[in-house]
C-alpha atoms as a PDB file:
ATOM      1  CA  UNK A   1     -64.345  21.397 -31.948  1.00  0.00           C
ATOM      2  CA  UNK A   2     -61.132  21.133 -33.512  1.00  0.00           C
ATOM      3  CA  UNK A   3     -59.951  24.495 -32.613  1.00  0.00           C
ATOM      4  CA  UNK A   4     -60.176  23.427 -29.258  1.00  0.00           C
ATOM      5  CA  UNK A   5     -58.903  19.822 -29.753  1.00  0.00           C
ATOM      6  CA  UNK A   6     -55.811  21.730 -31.287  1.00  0.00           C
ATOM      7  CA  UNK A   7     -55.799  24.022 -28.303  1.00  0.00           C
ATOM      8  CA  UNK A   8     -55.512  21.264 -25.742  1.00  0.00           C
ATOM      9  CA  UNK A   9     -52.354  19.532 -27.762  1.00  0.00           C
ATOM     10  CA  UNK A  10     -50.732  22.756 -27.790  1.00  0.00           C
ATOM     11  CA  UNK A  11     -51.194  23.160 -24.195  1.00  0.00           C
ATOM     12  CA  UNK A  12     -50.334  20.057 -23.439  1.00  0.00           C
ATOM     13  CA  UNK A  13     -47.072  20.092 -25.212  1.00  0.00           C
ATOM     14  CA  UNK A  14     -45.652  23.074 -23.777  1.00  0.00           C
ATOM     15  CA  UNK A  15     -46.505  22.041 -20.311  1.00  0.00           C
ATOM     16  CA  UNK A  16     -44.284  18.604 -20.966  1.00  0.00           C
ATOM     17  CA  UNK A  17     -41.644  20.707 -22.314  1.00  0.00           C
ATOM     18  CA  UNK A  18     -41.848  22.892 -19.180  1.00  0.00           C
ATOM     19  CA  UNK A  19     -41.270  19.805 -17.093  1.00  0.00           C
ATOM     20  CA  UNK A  20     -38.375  18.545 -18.805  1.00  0.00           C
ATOM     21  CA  UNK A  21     -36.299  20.893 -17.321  1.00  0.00           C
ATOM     22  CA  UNK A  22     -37.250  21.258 -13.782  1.00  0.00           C
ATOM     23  CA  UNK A  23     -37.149  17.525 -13.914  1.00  0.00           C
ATOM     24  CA  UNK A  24     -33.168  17.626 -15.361  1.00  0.00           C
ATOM     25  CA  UNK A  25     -32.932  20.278 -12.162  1.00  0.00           C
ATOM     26  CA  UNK A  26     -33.975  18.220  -9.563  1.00  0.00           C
ATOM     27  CA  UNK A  27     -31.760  14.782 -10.946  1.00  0.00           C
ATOM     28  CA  UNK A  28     -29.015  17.347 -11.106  1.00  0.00           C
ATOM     29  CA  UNK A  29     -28.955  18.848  -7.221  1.00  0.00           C
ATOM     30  CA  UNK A  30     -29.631  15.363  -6.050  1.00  0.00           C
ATOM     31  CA  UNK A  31     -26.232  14.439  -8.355  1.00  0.00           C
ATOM     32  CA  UNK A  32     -24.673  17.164  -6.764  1.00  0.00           C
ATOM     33  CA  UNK A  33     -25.267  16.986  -3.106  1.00  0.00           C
ATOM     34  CA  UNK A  34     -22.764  17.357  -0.606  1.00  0.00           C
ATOM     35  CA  UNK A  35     -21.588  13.541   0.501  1.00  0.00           C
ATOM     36  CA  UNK A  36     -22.235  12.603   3.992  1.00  0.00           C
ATOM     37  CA  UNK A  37     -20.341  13.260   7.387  1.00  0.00           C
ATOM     38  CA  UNK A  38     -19.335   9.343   6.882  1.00  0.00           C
ATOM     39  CA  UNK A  39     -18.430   9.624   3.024  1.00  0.00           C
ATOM     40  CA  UNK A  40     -16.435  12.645   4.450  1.00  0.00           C
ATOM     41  CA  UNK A  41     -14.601  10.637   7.183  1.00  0.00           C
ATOM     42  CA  UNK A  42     -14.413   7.765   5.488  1.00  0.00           C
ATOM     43  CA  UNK A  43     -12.253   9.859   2.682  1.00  0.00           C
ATOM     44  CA  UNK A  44      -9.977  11.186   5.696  1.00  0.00           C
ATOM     45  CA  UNK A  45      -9.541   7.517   6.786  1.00  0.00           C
ATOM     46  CA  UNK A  46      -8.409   6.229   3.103  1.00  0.00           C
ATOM     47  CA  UNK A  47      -5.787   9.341   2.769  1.00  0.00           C
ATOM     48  CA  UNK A  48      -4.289   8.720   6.090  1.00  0.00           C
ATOM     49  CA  UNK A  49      -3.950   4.959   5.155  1.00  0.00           C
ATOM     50  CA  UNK A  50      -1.961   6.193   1.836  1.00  0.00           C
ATOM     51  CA  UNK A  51      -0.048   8.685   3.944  1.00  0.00           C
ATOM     52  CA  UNK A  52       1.316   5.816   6.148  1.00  0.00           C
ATOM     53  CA  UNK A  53       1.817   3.478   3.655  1.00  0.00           C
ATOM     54  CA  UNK A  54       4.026   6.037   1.703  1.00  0.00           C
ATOM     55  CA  UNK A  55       5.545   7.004   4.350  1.00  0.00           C
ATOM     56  CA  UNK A  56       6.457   3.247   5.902  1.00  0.00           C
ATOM     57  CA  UNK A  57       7.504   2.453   2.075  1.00  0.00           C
ATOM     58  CA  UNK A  58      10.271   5.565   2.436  1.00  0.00           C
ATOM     59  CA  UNK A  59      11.309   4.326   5.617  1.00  0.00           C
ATOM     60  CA  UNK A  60      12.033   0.813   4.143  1.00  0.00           C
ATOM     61  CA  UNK A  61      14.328   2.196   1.311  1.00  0.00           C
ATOM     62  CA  UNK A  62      16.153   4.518   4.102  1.00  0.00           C
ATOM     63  CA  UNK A  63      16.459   1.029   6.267  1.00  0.00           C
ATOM     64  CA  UNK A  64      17.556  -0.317   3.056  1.00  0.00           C
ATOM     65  CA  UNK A  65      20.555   2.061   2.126  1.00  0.00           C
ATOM     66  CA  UNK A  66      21.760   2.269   5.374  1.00  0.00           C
ATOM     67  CA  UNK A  67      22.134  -1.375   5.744  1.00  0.00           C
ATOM     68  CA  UNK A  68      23.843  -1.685   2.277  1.00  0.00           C
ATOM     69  CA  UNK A  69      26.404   0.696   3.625  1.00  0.00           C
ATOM     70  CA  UNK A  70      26.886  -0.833   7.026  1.00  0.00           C
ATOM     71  CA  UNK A  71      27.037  -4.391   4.615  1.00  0.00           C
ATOM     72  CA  UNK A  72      30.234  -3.062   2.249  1.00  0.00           C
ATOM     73  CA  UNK A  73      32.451  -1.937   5.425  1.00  0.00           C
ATOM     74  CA  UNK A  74      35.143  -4.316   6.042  1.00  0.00           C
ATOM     75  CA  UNK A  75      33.479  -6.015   9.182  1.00  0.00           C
ATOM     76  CA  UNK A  76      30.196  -6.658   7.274  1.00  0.00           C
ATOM     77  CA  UNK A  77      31.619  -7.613   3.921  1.00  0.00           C
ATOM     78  CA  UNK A  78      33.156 -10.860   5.241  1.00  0.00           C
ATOM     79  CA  UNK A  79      30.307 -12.087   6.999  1.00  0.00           C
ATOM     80  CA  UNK A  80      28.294 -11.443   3.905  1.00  0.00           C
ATOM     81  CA  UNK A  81      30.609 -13.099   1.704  1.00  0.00           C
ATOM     82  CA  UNK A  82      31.006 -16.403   4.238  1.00  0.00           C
ATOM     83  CA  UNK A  83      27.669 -16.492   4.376  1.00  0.00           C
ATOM     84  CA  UNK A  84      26.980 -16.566   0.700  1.00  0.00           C
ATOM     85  CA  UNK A  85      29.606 -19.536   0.986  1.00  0.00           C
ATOM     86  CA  UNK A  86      27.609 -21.497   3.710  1.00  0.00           C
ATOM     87  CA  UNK A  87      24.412 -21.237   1.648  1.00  0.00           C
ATOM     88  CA  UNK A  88      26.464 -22.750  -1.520  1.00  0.00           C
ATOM     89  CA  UNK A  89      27.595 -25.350   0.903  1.00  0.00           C
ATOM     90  CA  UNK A  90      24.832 -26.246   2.381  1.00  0.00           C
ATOM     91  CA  UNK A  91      22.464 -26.792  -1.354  1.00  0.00           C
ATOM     92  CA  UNK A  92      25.360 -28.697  -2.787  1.00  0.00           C
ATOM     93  CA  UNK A  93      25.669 -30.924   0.095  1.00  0.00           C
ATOM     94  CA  UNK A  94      21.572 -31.185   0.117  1.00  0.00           C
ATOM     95  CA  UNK A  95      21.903 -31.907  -3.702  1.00  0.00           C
ATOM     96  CA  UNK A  96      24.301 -34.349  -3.210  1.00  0.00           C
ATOM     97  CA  UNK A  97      23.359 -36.406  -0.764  1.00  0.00           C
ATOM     98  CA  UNK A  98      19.531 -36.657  -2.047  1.00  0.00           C
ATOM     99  CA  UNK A  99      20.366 -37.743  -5.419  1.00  0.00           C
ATOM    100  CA  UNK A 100      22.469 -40.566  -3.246  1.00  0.00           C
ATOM    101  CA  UNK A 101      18.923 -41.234  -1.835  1.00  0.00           C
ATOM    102  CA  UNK A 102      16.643 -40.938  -5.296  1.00  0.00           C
ATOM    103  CA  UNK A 103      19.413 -44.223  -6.601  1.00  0.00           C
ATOM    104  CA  UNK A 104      18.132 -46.558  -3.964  1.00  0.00           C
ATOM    105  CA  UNK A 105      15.370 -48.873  -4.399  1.00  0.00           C
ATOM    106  CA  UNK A 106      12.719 -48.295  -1.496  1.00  0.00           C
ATOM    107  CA  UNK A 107      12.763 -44.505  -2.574  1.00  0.00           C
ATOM    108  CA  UNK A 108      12.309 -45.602  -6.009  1.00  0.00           C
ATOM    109  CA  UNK A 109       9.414 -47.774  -5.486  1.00  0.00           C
ATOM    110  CA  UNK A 110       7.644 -44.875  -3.637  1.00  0.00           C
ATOM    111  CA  UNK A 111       8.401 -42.412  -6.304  1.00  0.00           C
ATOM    112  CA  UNK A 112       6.797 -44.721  -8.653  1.00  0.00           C
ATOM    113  CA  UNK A 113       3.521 -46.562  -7.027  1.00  0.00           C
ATOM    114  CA  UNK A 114       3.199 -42.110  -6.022  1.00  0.00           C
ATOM    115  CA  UNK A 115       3.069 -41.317  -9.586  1.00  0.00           C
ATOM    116  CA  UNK A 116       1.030 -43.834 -10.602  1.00  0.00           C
ATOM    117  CA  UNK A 117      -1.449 -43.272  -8.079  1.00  0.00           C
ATOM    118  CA  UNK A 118      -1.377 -39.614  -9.503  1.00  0.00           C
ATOM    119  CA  UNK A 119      -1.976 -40.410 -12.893  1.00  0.00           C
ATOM    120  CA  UNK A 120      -5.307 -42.451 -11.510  1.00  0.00           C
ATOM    121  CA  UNK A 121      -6.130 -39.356  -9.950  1.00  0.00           C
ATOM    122  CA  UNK A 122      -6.112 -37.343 -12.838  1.00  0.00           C
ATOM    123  CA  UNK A 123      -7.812 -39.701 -14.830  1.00  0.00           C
ATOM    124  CA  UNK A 124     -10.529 -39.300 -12.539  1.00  0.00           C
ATOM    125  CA  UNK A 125     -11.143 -36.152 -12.765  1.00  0.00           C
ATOM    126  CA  UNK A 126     -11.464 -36.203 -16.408  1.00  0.00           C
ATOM    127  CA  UNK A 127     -14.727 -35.667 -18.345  1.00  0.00           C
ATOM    128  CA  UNK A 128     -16.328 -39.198 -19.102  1.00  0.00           C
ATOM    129  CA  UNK A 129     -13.750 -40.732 -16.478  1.00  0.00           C
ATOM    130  CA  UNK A 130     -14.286 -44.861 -16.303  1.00  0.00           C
ATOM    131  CA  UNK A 131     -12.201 -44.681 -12.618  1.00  0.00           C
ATOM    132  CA  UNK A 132     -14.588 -46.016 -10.375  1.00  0.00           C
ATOM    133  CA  UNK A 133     -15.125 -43.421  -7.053  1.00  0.00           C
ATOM    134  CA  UNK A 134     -13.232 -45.915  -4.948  1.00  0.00           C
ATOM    135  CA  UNK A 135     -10.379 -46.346  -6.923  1.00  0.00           C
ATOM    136  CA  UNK A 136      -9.906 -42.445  -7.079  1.00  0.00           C
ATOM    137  CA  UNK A 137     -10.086 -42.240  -3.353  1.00  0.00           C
ATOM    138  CA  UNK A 138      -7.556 -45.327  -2.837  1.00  0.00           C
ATOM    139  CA  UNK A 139      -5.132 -43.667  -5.257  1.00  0.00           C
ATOM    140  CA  UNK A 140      -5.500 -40.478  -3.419  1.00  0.00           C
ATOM    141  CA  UNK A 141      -4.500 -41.306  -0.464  1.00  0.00           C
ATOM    142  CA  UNK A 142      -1.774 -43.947  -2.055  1.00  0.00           C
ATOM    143  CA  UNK A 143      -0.761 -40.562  -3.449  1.00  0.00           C
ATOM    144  CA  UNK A 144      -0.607 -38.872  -0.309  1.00  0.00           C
ATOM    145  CA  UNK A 145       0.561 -41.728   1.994  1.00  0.00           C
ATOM    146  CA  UNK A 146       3.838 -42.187  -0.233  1.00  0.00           C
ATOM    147  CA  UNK A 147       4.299 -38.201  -0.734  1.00  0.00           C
ATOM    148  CA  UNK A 148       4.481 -38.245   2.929  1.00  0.00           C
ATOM    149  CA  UNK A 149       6.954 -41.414   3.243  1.00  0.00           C
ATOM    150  CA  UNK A 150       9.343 -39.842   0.409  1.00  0.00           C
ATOM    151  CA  UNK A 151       9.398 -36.502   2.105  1.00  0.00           C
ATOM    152  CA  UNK A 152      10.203 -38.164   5.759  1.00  0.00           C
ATOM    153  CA  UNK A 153      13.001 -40.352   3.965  1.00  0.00           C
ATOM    154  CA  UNK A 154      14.379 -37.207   2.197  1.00  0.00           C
ATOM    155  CA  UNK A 155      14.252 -35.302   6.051  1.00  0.00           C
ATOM    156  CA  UNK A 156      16.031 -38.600   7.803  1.00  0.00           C
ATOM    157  CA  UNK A 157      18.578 -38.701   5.048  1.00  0.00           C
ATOM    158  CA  UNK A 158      19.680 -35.068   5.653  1.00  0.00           C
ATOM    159  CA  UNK A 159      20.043 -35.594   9.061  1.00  0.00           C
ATOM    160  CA  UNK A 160      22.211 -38.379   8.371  1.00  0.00           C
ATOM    161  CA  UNK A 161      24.398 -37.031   6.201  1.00  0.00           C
ATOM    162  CA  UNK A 162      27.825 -35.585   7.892  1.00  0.00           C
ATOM    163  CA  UNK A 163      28.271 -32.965   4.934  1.00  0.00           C
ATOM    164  CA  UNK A 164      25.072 -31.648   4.776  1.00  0.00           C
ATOM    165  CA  UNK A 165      24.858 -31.050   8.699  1.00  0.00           C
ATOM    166  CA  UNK A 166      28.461 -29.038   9.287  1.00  0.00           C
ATOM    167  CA  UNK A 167      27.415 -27.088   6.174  1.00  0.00           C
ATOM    168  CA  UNK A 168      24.062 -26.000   7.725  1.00  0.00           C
ATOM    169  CA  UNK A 169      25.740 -25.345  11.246  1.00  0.00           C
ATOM    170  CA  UNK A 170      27.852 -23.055   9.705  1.00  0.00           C
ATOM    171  CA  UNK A 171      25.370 -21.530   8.173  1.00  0.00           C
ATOM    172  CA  UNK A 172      23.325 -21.133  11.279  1.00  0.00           C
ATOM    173  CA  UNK A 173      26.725 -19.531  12.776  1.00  0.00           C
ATOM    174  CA  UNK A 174      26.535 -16.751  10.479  1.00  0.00           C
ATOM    175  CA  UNK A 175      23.128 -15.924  10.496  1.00  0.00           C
ATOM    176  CA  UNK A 176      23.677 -15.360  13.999  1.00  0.00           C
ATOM    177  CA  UNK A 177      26.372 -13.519  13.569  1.00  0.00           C
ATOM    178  CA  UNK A 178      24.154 -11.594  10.917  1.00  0.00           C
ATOM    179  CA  UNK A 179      21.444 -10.848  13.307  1.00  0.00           C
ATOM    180  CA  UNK A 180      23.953  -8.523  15.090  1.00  0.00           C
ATOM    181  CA  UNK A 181      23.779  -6.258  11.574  1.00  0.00           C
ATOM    182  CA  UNK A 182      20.307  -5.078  12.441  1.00  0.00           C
ATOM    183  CA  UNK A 183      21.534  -4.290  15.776  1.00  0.00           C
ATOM    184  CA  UNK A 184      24.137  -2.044  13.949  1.00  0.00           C
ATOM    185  CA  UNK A 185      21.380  -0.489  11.385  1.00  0.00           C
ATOM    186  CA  UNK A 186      18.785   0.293  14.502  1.00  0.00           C
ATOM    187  CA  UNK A 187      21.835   2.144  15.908  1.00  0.00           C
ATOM    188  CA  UNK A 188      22.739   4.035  12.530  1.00  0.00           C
ATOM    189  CA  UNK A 189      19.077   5.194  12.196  1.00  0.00           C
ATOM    190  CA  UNK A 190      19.228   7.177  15.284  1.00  0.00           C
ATOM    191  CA  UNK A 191      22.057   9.199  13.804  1.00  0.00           C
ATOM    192  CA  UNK A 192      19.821   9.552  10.771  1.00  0.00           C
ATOM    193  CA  UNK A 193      18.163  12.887  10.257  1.00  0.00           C
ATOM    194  CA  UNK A 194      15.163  11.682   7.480  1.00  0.00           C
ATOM    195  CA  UNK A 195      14.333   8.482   8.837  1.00  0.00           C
ATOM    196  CA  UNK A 196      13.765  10.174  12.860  1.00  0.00           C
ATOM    197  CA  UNK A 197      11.710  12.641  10.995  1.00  0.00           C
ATOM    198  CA  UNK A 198       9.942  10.217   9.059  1.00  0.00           C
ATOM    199  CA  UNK A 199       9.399   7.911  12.376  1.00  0.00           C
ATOM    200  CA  UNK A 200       7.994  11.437  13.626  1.00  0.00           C
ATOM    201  CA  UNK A 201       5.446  11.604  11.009  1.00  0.00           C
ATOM    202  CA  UNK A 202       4.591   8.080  10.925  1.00  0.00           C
ATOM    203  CA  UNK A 203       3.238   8.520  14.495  1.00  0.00           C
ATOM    204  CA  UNK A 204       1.532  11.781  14.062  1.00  0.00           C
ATOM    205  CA  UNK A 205       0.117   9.805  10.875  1.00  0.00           C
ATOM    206  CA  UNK A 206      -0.839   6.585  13.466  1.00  0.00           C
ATOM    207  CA  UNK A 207      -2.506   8.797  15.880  1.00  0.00           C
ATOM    208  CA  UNK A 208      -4.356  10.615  13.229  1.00  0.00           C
ATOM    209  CA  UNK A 209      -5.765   7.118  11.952  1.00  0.00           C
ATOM    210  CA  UNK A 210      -7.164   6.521  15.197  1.00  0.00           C
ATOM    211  CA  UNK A 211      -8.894   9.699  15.811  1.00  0.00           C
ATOM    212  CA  UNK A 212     -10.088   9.768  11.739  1.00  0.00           C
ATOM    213  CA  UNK A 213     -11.252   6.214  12.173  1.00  0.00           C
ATOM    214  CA  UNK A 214     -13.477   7.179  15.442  1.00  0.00           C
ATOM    215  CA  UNK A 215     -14.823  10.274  13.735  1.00  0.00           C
ATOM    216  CA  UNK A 216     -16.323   7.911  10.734  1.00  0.00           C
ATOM    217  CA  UNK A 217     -17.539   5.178  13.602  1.00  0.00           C
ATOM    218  CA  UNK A 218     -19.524   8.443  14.837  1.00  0.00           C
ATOM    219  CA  UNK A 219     -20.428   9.644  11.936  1.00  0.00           C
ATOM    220  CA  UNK A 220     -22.027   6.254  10.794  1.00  0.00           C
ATOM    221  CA  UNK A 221     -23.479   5.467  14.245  1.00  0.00           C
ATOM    222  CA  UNK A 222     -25.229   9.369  13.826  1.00  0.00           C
ATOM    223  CA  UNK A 223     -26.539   8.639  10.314  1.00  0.00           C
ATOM    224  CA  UNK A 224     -27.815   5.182  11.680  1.00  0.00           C
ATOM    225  CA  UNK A 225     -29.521   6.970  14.188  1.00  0.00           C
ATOM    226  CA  UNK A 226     -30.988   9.314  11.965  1.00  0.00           C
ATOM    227  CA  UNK A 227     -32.629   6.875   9.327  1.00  0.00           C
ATOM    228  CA  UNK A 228     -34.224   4.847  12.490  1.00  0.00           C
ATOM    229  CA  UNK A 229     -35.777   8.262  14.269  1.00  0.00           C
ATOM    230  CA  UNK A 230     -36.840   9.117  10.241  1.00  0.00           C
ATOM    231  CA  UNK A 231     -38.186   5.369   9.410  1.00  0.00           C
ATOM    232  CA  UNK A 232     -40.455   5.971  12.960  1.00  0.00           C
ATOM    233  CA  UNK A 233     -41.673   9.386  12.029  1.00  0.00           C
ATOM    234  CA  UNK A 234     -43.088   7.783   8.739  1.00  0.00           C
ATOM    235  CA  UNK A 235     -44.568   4.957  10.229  1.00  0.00           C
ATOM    236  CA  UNK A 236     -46.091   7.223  13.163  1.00  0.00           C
ATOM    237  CA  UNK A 237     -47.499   9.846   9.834  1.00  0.00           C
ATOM    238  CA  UNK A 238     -48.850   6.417   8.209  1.00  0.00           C
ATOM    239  CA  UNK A 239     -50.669   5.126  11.331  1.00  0.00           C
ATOM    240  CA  UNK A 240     -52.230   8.623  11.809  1.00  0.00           C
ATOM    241  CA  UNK A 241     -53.568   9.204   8.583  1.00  0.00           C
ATOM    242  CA  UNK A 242     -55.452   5.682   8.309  1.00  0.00           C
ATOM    243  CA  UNK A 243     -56.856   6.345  11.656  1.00  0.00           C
ATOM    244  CA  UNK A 244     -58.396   9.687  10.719  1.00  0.00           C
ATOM    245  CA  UNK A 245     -59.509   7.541   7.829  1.00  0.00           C
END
């Protein structure tokens, strides 16, 4: 009896050790399997994507030193230099005339009943806060109501002021002016050998996306397809076995 007892263990044993392995065998294909039409498309897609972000990125920093040499030519360097001048103008004249404004007494007032209504709001939102629910919402939009007031005053004041507005009408006169400068790069690019061929490959690269990104919609739409006609044959197996049941 215990021979065979013994026998049985053994046996036993050696088939669980047998199993082991084709069990590591099967995880490992199914680790290994070859990824899907759509994991494959979907991979084309994402490298394409790089590829055009790369390649927009190099067309950026050949934008970028052509238009710094266009900028240092006589021309270009005065127009950049006035209109670093008009933007100095036009903050000191903003500076100036708004610290006029933050002196007089209805701008005051709203700067102050604004912060106190702020402090009430943060006190509100505080743990253990005693601000009743109405107050909070009454300093809120106290908060917001004289935010808004401050800001218009600050708007009207700028308009007013004589400095301020011949500063930023010169300022608008350059940037005009400076708009022609992209005109000028567009026109150096064509003359440039790397950026046309980059512009080349940026297109191929476009119309590449396009047909990559169809593939995958196919390729998902096909696997889609292929779990539905799959999930039916199941069911259909299923329905015939409990009928011949």
């Amino acid at each position: 009896m215990m021979f065979r007892r013994s026998f049985a263990v053994a046996a036993l044993s050696l088939a669980v050790t047998a199993a082991v392995p084709a069990m590591g065998q099967v995880s490992g294909s199914s680790a290994n399997a070859a990824p899907s039409a759509s994991q494959q498309a979907g991979k084309t897609v994402n490298k394409i994507r790089g590829d055009i972000s790369k390649m927009q990125g190099d067309m950026a920093r050949i934008r970028a030193k052509v238009r710094n040499e266009i900028m240092v030519k006589p021309e270009w360097a005065s127009v950049v230099a006035a209109k670093k001048a008009a933007e100095t103008n036009v903050e000191a004249a903003r500076r100036t005339a708004l610290a006029t404004l933050r002196t007089k007494e209805d701008y005051k007032k709203l700067s102050k009943d604004r912060d106190e209504a702020a402090a009430v709001v943060t006190a509100s939102n505080a743990p253990n806060s005693q601000v009743s629910e109405e107050d909070a919402k009454k300093a809120g939009d106290s908060m917001v109501q004289n935010g808004f007031a401050m800001k218009k005053m600050e708007m009207d004041t700028l308009k007013e002021d004589t400095k301020y507005t011949e500063a930023s009408a010169q300022l608008d006169a350059i940037n005009a002016k400076m708009k022609e400068l992209e005109g000028a790069v567009d026109l150096a690019l064509k003359d440039d050998k790397d950026y046309q061929d980059a512009e080349q490959k940026l297109t191929a690269l476009k119309t590449s996306l396009v047909s990559a990104q169809t593939q995958l919609a196919q390729a998902r739409k096909g696997e889609e397809a292929a779990r539905l006609s799959a999930a039916k044959a199941r069911e259909g197996g299923s329905g015939s076995g409990s009928n011949g049941r």
